[in-house]
Protein backbone atom coordinates (compact mmCIF):
# COMPACT_ATOMS: atom_id res chain seq x y z
CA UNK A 1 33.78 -16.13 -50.50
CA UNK A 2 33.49 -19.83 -51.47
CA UNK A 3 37.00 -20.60 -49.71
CA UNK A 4 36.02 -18.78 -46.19
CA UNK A 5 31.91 -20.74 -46.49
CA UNK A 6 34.58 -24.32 -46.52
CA UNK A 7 36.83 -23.15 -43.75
CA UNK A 8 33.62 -22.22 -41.37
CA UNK A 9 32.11 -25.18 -42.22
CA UNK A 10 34.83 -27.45 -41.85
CA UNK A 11 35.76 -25.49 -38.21
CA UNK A 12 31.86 -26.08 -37.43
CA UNK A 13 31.82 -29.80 -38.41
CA UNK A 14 35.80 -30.11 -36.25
CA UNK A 15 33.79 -28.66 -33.09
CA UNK A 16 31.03 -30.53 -33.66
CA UNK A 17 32.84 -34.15 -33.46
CA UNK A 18 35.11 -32.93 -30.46
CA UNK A 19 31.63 -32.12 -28.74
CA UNK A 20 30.62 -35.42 -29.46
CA UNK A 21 34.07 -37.58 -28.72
CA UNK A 22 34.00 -35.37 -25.57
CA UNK A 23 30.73 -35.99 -24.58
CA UNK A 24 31.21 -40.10 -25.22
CA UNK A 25 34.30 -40.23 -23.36
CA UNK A 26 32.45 -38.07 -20.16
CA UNK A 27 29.20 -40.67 -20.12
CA UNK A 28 32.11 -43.62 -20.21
CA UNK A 29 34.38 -42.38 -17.20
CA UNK A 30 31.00 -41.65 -15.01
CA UNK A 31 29.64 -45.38 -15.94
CA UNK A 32 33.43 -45.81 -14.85
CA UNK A 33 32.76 -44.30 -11.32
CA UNK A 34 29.39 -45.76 -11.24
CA UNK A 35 30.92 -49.06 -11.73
CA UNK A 36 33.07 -48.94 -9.31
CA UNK A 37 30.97 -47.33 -6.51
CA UNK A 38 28.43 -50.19 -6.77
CA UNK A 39 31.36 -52.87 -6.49
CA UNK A 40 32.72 -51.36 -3.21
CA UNK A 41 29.32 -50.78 -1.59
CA UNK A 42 28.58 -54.55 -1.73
């Protein structure tokens, strides 16, 4: 019981930093696109 508690946790706390890497790397390619839209509308 104590071995399948570690596995679910350690698959909860895997998903939880891809969610975060995935959400860091989203908010850096729209500043990205933001970037770039404001340099070619000047």
């Amino acid at each position: 019981m104590f071995l399948v508690l570690c596995v679910f946790s350690a698959a909860t706390s895997a998903m939880f930093v891809q969610s975060v890497v995935s959400t860091i790397s989203a908010l850096r390619r729209e500043q990205d696109d933001l970037k770039s839209l404001l340099k070619y509308s000047v």
